[in-house]
C-alpha atoms as a PDB file:
ATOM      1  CA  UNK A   1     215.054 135.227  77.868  1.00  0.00           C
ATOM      2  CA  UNK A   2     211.141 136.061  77.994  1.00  0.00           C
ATOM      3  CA  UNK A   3     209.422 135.603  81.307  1.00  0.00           C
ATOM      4  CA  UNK A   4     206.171 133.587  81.794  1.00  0.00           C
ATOM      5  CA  UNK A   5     202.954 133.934  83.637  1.00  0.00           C
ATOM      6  CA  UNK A   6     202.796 130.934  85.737  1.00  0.00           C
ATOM      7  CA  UNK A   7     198.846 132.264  85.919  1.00  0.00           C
ATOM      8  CA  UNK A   8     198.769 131.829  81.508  1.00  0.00           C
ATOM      9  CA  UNK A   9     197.710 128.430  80.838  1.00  0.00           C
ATOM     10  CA  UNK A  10     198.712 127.693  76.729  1.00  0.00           C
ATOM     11  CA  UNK A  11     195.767 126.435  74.472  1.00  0.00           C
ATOM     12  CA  UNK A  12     194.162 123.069  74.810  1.00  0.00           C
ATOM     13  CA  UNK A  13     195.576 122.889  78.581  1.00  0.00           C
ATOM     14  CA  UNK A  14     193.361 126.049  79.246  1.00  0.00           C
ATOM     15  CA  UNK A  15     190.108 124.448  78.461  1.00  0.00           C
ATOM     16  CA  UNK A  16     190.872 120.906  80.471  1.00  0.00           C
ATOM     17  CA  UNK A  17     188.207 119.745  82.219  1.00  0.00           C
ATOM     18  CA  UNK A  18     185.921 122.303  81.405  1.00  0.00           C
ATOM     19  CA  UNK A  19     185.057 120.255  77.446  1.00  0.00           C
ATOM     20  CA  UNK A  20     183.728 116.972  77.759  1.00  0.00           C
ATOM     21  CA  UNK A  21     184.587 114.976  74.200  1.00  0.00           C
ATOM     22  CA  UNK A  22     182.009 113.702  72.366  1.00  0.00           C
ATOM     23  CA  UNK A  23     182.689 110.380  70.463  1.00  0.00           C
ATOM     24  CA  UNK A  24     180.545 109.632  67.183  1.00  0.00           C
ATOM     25  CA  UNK A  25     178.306 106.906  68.616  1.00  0.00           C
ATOM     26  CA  UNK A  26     177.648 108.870  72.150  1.00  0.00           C
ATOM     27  CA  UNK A  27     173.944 110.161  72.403  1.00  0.00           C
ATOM     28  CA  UNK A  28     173.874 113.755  73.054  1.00  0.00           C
ATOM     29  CA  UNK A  29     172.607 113.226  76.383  1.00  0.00           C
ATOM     30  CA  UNK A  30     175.148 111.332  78.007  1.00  0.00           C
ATOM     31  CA  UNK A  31     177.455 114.467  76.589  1.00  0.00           C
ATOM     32  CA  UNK A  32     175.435 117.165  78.195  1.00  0.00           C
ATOM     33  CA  UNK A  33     175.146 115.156  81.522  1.00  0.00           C
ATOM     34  CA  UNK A  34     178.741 114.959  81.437  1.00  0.00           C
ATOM     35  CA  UNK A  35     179.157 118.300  80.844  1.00  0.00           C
ATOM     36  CA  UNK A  36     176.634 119.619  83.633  1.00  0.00           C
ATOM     37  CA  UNK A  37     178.437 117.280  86.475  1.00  0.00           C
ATOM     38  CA  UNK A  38     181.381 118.777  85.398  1.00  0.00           C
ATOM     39  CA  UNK A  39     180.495 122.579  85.423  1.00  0.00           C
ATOM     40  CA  UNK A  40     178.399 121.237  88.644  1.00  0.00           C
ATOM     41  CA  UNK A  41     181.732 120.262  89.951  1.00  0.00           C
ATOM     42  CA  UNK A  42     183.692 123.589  89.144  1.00  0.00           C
ATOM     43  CA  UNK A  43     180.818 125.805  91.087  1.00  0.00           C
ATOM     44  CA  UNK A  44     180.275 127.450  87.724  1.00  0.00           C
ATOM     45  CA  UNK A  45     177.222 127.446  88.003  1.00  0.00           C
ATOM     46  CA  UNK A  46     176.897 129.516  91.081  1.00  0.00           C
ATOM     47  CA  UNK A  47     179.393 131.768  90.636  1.00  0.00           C
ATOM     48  CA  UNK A  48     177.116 132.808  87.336  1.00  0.00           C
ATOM     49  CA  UNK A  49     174.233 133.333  89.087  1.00  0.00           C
ATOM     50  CA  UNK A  50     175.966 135.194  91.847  1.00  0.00           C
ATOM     51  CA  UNK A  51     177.843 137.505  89.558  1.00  0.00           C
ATOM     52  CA  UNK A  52     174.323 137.737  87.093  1.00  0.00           C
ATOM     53  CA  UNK A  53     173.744 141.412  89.166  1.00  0.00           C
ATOM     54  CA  UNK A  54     175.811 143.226  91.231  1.00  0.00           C
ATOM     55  CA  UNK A  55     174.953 143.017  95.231  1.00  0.00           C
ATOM     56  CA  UNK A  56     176.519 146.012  97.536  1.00  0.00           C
ATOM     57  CA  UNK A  57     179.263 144.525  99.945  1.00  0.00           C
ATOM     58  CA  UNK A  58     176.855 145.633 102.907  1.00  0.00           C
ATOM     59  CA  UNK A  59     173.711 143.935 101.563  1.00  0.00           C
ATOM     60  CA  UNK A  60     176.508 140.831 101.184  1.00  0.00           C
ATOM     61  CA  UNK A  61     176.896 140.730 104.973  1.00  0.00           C
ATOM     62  CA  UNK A  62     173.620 141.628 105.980  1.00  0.00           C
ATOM     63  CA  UNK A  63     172.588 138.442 103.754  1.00  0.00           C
ATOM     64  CA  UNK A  64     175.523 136.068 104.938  1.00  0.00           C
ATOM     65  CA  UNK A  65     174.159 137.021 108.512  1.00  0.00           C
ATOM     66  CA  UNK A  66     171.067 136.096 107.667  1.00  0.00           C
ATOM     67  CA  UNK A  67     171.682 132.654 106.850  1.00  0.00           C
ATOM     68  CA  UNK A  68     173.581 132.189 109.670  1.00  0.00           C
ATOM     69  CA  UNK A  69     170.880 132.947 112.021  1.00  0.00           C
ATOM     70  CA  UNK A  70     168.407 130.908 110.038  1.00  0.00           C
ATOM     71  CA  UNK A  71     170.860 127.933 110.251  1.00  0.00           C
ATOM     72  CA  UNK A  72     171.592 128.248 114.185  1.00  0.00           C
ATOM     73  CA  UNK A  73     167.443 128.298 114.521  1.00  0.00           C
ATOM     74  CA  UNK A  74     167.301 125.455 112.325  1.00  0.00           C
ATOM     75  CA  UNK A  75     169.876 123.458 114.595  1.00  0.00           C
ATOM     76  CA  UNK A  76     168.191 124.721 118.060  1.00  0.00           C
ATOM     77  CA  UNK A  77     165.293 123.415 116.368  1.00  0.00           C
ATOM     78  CA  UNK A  78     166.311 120.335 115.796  1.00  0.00           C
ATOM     79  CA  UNK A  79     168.169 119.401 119.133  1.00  0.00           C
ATOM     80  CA  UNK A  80     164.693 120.065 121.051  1.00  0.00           C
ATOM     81  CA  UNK A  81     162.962 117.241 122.571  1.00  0.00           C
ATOM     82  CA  UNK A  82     159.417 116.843 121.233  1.00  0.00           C
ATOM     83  CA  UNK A  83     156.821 117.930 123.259  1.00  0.00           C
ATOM     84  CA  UNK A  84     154.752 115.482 125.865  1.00  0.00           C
ATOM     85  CA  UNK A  85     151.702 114.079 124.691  1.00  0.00           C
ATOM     86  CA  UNK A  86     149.175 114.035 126.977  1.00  0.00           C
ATOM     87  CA  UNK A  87     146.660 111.449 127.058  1.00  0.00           C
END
């Protein structure tokens, strides 16, 4: 009896959703929009540009903290009440 990975996925199951099939009358377009919404909806994307150089865990946090405060000034910023005209 051979034990399996439940993490191994066998061939064409490994690649689903990741291909987009391309019929013979489909423009090329259509494909590669198809195929952009899709990697789009994986977060491929990001995760390539995140892992295109290598960031120290401590810049990480120092970053992440960052955009935290920049969000909670955003929000105080936008819950203010304009200022008084004066006429």
């Amino acid at each position: 009896m051979t034990y399996k990975r439940p993490d191994r996925i066998p061939g064409p199951l490994k690649y689903q959703g990741r291909a987009v099939s391309v019929h013979e009358r489909m423009p090329i377009d259509k494909a590669l929009r198809k195929l952009k919404k899709k990697l789009q909806n994986f977060n491929l994307m990001n995760e390539l540009r995140d892992r295109e150089y290598y960031i120290k865990p401590t810049q990480r946090r120092k970053m992440a903290k960052a955009a935290a405060r920049k969000r909670t000034l955003k929000y105080v910023e936008s819950q203010k009440l304009p200022k008084k005209l004066d006429y």
